[in-house]
PDB file of N, CA and C in Angstrom:
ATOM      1  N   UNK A   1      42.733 180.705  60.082  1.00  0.00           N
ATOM      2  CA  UNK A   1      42.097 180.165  61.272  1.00  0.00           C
ATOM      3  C   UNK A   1      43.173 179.487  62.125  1.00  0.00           C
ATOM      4  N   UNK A   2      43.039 179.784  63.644  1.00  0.00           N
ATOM      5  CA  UNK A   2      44.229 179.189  64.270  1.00  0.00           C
ATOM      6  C   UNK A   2      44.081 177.879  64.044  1.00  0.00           C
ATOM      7  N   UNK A   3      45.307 176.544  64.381  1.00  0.00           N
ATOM      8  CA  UNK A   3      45.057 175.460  64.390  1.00  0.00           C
ATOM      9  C   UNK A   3      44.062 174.862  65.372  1.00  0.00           C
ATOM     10  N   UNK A   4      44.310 175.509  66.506  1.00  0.00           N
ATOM     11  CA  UNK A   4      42.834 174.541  66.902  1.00  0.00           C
ATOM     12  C   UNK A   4      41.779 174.746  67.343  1.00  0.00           C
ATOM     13  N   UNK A   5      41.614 175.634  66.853  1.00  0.00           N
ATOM     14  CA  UNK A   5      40.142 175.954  66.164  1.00  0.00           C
ATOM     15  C   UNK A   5      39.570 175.119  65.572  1.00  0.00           C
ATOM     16  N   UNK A   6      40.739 174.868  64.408  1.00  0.00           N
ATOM     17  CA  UNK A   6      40.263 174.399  63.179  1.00  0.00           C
ATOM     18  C   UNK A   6      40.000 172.563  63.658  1.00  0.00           C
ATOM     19  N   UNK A   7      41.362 172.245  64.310  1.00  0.00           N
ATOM     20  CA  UNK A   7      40.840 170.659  64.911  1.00  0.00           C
ATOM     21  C   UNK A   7      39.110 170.976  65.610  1.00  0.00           C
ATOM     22  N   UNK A   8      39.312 171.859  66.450  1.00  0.00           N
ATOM     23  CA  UNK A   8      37.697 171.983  67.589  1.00  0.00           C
ATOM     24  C   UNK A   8      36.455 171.508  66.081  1.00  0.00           C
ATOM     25  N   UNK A   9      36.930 172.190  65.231  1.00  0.00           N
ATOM     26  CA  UNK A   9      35.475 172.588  64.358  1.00  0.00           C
ATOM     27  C   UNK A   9      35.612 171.024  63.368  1.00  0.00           C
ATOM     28  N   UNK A  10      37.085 170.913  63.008  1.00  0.00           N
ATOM     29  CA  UNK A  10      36.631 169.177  62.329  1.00  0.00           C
ATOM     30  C   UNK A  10      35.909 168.199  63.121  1.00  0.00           C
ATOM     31  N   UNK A  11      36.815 168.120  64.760  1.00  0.00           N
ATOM     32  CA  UNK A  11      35.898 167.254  65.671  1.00  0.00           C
ATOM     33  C   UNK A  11      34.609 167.412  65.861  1.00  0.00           C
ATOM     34  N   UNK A  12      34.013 168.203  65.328  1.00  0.00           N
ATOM     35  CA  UNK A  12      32.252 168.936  65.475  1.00  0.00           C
ATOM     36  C   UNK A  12      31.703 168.337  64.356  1.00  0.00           C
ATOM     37  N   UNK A  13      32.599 168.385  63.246  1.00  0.00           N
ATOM     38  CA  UNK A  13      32.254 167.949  61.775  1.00  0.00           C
ATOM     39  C   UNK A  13      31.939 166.459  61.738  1.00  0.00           C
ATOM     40  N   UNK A  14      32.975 165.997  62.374  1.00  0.00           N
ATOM     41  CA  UNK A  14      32.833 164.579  62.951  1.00  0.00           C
ATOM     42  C   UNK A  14      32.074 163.981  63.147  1.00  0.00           C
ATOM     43  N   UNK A  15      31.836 164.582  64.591  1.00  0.00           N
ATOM     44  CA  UNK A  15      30.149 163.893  64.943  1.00  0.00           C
ATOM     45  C   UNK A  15      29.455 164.134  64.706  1.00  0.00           C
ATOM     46  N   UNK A  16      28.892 165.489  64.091  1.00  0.00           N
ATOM     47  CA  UNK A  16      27.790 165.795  63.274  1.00  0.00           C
ATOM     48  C   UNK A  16      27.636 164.448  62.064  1.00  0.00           C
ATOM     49  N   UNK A  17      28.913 164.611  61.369  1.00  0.00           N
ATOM     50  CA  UNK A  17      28.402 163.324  60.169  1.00  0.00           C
ATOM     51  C   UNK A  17      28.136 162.241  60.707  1.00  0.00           C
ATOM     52  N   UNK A  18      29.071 161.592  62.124  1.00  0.00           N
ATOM     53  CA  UNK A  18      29.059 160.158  62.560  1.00  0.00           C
ATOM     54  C   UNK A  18      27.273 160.237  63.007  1.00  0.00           C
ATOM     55  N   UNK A  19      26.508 161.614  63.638  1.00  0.00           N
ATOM     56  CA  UNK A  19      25.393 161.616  63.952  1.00  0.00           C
ATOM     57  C   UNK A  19      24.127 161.172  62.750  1.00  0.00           C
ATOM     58  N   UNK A  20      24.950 161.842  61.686  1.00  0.00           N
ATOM     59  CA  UNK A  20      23.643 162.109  60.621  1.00  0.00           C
ATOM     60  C   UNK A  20      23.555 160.999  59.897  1.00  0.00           C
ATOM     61  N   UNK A  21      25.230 160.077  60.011  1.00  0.00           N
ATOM     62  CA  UNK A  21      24.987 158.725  59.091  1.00  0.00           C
ATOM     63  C   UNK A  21      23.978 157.637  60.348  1.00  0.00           C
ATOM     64  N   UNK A  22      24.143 157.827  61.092  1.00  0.00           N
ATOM     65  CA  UNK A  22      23.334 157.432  62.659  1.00  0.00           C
ATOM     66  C   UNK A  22      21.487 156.926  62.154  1.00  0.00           C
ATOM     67  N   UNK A  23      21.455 158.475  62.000  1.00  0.00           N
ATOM     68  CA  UNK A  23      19.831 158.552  61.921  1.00  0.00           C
ATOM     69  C   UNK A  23      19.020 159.026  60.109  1.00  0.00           C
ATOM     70  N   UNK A  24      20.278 158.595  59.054  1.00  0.00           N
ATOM     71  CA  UNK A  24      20.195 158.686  57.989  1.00  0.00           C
ATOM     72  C   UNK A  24      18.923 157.986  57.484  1.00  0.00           C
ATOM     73  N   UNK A  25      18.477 156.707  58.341  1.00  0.00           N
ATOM     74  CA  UNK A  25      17.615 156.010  57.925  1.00  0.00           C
ATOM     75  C   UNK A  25      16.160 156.787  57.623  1.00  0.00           C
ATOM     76  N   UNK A  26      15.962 157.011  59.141  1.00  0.00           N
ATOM     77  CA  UNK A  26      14.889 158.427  59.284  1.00  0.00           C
ATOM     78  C   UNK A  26      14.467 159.610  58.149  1.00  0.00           C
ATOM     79  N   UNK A  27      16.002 159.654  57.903  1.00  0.00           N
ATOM     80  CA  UNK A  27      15.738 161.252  57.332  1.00  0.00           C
ATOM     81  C   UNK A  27      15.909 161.364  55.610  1.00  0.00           C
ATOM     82  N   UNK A  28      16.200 160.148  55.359  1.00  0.00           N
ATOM     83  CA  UNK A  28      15.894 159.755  54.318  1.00  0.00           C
ATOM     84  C   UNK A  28      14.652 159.676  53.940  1.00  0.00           C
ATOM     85  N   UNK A  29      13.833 158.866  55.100  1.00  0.00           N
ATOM     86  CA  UNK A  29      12.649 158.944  54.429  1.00  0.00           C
ATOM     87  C   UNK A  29      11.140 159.749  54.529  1.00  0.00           C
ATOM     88  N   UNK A  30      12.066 160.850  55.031  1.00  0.00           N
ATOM     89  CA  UNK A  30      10.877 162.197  54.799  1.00  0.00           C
ATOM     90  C   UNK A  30      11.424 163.318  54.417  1.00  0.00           C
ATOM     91  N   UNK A  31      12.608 162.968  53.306  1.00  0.00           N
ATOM     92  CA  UNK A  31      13.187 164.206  52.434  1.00  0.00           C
ATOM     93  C   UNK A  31      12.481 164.978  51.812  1.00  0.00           C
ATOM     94  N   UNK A  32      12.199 166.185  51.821  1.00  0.00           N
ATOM     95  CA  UNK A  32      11.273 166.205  50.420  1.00  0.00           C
ATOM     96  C   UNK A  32      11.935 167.356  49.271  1.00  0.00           C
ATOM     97  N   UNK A  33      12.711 168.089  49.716  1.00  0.00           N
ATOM     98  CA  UNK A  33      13.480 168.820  48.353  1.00  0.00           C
ATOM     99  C   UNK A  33      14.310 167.712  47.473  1.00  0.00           C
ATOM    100  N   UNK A  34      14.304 168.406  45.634  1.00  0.00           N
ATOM    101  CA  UNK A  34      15.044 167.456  45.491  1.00  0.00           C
ATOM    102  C   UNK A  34      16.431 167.944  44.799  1.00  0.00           C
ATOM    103  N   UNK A  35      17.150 166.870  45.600  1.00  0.00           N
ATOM    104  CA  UNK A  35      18.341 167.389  45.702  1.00  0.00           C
ATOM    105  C   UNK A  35      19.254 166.871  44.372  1.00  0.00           C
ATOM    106  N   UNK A  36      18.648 165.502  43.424  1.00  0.00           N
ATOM    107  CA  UNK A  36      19.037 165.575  42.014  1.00  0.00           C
ATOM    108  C   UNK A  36      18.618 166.315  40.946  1.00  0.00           C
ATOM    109  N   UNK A  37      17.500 166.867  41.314  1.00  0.00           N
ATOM    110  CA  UNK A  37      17.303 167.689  39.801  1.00  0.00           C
ATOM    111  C   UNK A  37      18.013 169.381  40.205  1.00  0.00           C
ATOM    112  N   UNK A  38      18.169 169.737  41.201  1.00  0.00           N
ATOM    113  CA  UNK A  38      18.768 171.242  42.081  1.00  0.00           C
ATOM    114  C   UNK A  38      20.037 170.723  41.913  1.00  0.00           C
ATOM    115  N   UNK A  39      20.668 170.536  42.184  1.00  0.00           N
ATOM    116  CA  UNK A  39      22.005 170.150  42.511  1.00  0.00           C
ATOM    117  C   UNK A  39      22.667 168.899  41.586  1.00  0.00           C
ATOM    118  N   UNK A  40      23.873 168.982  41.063  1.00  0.00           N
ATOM    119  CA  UNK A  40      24.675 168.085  40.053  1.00  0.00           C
ATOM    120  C   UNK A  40      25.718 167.234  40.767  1.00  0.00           C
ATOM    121  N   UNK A  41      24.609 166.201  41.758  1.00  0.00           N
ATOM    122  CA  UNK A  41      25.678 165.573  42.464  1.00  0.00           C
ATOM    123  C   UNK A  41      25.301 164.354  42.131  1.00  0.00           C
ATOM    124  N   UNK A  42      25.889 163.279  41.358  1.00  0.00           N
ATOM    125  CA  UNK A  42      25.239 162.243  40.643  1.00  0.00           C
ATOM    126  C   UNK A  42      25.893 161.375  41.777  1.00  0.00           C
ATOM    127  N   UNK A  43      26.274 161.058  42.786  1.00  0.00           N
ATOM    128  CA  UNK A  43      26.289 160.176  43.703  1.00  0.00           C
ATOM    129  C   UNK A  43      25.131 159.716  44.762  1.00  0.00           C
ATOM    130  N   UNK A  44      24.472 160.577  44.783  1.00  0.00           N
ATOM    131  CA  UNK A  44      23.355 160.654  45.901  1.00  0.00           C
ATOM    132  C   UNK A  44      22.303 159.253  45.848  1.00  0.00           C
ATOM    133  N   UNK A  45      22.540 159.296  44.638  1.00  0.00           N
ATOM    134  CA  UNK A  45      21.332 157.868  44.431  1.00  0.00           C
ATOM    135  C   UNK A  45      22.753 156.437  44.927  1.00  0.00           C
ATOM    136  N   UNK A  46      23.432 156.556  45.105  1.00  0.00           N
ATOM    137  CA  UNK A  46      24.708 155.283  45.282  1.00  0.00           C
ATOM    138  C   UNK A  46      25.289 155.382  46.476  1.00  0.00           C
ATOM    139  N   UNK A  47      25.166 156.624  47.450  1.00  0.00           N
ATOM    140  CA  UNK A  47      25.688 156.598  48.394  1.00  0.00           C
ATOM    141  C   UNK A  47      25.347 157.878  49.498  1.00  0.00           C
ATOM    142  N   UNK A  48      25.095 157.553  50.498  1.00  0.00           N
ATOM    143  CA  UNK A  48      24.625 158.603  51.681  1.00  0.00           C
ATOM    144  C   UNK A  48      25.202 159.824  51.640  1.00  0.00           C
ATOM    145  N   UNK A  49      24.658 161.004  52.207  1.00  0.00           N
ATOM    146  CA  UNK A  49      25.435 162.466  51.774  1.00  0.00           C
ATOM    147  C   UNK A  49      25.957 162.357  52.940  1.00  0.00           C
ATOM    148  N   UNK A  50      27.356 162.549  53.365  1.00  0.00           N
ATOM    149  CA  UNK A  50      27.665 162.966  54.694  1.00  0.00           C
ATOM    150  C   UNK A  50      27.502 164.400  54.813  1.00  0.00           C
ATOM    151  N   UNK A  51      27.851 164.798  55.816  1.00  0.00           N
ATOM    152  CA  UNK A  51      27.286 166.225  56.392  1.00  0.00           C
ATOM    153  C   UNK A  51      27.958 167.100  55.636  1.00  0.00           C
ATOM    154  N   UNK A  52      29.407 166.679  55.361  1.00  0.00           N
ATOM    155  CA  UNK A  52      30.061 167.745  54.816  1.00  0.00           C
ATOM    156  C   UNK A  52      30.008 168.106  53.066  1.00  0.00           C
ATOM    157  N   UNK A  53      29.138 167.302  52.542  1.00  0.00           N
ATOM    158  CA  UNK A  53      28.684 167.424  51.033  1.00  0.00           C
ATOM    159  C   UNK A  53      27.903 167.746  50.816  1.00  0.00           C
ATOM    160  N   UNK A  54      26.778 168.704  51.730  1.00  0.00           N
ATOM    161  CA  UNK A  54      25.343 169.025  51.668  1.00  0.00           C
ATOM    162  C   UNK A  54      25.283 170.080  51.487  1.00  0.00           C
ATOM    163  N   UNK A  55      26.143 171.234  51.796  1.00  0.00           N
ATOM    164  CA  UNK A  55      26.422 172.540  51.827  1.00  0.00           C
ATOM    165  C   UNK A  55      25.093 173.133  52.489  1.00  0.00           C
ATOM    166  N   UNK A  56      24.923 174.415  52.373  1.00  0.00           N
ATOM    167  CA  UNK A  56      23.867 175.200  53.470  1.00  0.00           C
ATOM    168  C   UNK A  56      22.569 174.593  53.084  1.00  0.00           C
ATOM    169  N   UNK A  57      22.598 174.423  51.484  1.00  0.00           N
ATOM    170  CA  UNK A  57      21.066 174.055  51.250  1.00  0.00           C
ATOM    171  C   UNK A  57      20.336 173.013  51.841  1.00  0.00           C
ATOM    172  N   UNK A  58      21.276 171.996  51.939  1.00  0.00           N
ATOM    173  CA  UNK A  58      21.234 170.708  52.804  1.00  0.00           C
ATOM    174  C   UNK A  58      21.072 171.065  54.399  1.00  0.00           C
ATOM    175  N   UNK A  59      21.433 171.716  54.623  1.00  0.00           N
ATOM    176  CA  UNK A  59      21.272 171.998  56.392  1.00  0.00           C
ATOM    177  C   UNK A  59      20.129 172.428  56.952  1.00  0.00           C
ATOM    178  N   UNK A  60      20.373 173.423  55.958  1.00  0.00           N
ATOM    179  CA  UNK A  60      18.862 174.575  56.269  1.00  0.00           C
ATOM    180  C   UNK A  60      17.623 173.339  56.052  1.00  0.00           C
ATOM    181  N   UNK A  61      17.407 172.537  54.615  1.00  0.00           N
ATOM    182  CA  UNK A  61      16.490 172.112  54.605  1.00  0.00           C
ATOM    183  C   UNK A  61      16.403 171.143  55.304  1.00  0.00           C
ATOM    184  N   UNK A  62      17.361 169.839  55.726  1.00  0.00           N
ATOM    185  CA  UNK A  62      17.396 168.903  57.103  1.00  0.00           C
ATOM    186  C   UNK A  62      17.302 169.612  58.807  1.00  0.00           C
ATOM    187  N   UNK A  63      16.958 171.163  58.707  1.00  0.00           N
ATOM    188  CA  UNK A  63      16.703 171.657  60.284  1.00  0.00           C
ATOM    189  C   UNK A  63      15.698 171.706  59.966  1.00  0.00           C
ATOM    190  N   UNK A  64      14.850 172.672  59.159  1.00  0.00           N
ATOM    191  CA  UNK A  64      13.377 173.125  58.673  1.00  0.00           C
ATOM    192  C   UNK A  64      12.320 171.556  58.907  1.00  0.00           C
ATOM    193  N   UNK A  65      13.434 170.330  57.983  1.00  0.00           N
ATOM    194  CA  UNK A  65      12.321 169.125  58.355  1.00  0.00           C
ATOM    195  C   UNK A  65      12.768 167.976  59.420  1.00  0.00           C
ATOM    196  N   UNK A  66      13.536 168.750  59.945  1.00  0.00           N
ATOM    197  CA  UNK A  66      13.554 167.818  61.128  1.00  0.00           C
ATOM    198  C   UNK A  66      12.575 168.068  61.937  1.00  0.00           C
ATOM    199  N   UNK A  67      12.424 169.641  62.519  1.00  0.00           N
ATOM    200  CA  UNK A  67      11.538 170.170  63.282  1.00  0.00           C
ATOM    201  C   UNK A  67      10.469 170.108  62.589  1.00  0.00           C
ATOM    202  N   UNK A  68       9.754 169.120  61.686  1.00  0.00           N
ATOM    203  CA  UNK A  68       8.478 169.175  61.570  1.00  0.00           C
ATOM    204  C   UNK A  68       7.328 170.495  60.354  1.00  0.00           C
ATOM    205  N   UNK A  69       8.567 171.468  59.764  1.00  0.00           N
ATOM    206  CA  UNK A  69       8.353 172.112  58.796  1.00  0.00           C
ATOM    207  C   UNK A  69       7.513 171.551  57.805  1.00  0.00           C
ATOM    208  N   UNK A  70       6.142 172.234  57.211  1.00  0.00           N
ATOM    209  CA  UNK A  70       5.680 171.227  56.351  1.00  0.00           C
ATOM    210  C   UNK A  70       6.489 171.413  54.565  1.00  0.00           C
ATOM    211  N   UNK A  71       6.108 170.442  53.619  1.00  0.00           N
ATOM    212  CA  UNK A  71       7.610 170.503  52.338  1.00  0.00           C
ATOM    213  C   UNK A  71       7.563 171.779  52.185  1.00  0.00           C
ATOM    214  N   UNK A  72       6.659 172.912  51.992  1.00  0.00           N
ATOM    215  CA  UNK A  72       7.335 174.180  51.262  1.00  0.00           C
ATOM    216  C   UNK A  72       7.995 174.798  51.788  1.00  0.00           C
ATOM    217  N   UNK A  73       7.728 174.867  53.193  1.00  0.00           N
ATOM    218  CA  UNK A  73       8.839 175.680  53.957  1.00  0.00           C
ATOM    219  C   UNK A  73      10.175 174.737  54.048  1.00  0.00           C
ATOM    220  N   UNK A  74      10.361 173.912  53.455  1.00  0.00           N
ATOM    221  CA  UNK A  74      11.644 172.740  53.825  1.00  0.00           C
ATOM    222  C   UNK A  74      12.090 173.173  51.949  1.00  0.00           C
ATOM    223  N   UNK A  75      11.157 173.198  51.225  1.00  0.00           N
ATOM    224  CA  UNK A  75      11.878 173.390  50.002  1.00  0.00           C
ATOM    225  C   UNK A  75      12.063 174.924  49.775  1.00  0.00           C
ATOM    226  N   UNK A  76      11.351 176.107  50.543  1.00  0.00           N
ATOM    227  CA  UNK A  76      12.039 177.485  50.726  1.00  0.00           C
ATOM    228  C   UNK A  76      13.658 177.340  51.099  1.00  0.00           C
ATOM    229  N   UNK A  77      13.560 176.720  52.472  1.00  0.00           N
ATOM    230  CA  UNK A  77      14.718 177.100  53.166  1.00  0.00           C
ATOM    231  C   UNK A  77      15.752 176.172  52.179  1.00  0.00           C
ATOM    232  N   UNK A  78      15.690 174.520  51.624  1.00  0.00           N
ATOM    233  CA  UNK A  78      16.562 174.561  50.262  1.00  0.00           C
ATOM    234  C   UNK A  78      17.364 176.017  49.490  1.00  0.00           C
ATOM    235  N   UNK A  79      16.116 176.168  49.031  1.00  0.00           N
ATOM    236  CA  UNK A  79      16.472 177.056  48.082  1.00  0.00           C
ATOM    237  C   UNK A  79      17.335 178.195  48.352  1.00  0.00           C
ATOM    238  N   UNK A  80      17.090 179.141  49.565  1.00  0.00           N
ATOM    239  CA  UNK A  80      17.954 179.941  50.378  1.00  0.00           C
ATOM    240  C   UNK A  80      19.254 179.730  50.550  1.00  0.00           C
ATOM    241  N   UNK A  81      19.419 178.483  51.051  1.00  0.00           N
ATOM    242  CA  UNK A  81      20.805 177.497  51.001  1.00  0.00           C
ATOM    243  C   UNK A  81      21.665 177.378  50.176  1.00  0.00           C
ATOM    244  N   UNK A  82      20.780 177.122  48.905  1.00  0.00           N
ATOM    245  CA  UNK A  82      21.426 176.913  47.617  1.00  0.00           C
ATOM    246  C   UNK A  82      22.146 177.838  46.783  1.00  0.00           C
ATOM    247  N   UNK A  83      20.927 179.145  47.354  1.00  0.00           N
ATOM    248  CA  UNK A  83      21.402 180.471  46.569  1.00  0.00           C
ATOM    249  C   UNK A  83      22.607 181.255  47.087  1.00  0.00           C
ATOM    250  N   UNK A  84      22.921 180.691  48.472  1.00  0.00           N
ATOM    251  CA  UNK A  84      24.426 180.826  49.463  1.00  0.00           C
ATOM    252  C   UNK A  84      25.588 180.091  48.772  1.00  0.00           C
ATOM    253  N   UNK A  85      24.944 178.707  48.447  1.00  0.00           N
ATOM    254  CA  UNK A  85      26.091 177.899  47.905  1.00  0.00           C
ATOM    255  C   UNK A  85      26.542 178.391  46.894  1.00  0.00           C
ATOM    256  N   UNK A  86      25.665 178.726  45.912  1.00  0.00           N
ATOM    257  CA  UNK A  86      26.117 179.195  44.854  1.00  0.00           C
ATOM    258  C   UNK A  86      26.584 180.749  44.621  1.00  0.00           C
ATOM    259  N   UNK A  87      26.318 181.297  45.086  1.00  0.00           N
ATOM    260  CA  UNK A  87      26.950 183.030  45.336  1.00  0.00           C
ATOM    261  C   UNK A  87      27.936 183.484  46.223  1.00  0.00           C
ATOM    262  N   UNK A  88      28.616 182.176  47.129  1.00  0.00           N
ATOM    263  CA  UNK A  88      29.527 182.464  47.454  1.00  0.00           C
ATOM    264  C   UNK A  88      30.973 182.108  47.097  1.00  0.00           C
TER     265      UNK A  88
END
């Protein structure tokens, strides 16, 4: 990837996380996949996910319930995510 590209896309990374630690409060509290028993990330209960530790499963399912998705379609699109994370 050229170099600045790659700066363009960290600075994106940036504010995406500086955004998501922003409105973390929110979206915390209408999570509904769960992301400790799916996923082996034993920090989550001690400290906020920034954007860049969520991988697709995390994205997909924070777009699905941002926009108001009700949980199964938020724990589909998880799962989709997950099955990216892990197969690639």
């Amino acid at each position: 990837m050229h170099p600045s590209r790659r700066h363009h896309f960290l600075n994106v990374a940036r504010s995406m996380n500086n955004y998501v630690i922003a409105s973390s409060h929110h979206y915390y509290q209408r999570q509904y996949y769960r992301s400790m028993q799916d996923r082996v990330n034993y920090l989550t209960m001690h400290r906020r996910q920034a954007l860049a530790d969520v991988g697709l499963s995390g994205l997909f399912a924070y777009g699905l319930n941002y926009i108001g998705m009700p949980p199964s379609v938020v724990n589909f699109g998880y799962r989709v995510g997950y099955f990216f994370d892990v197969n690639s």
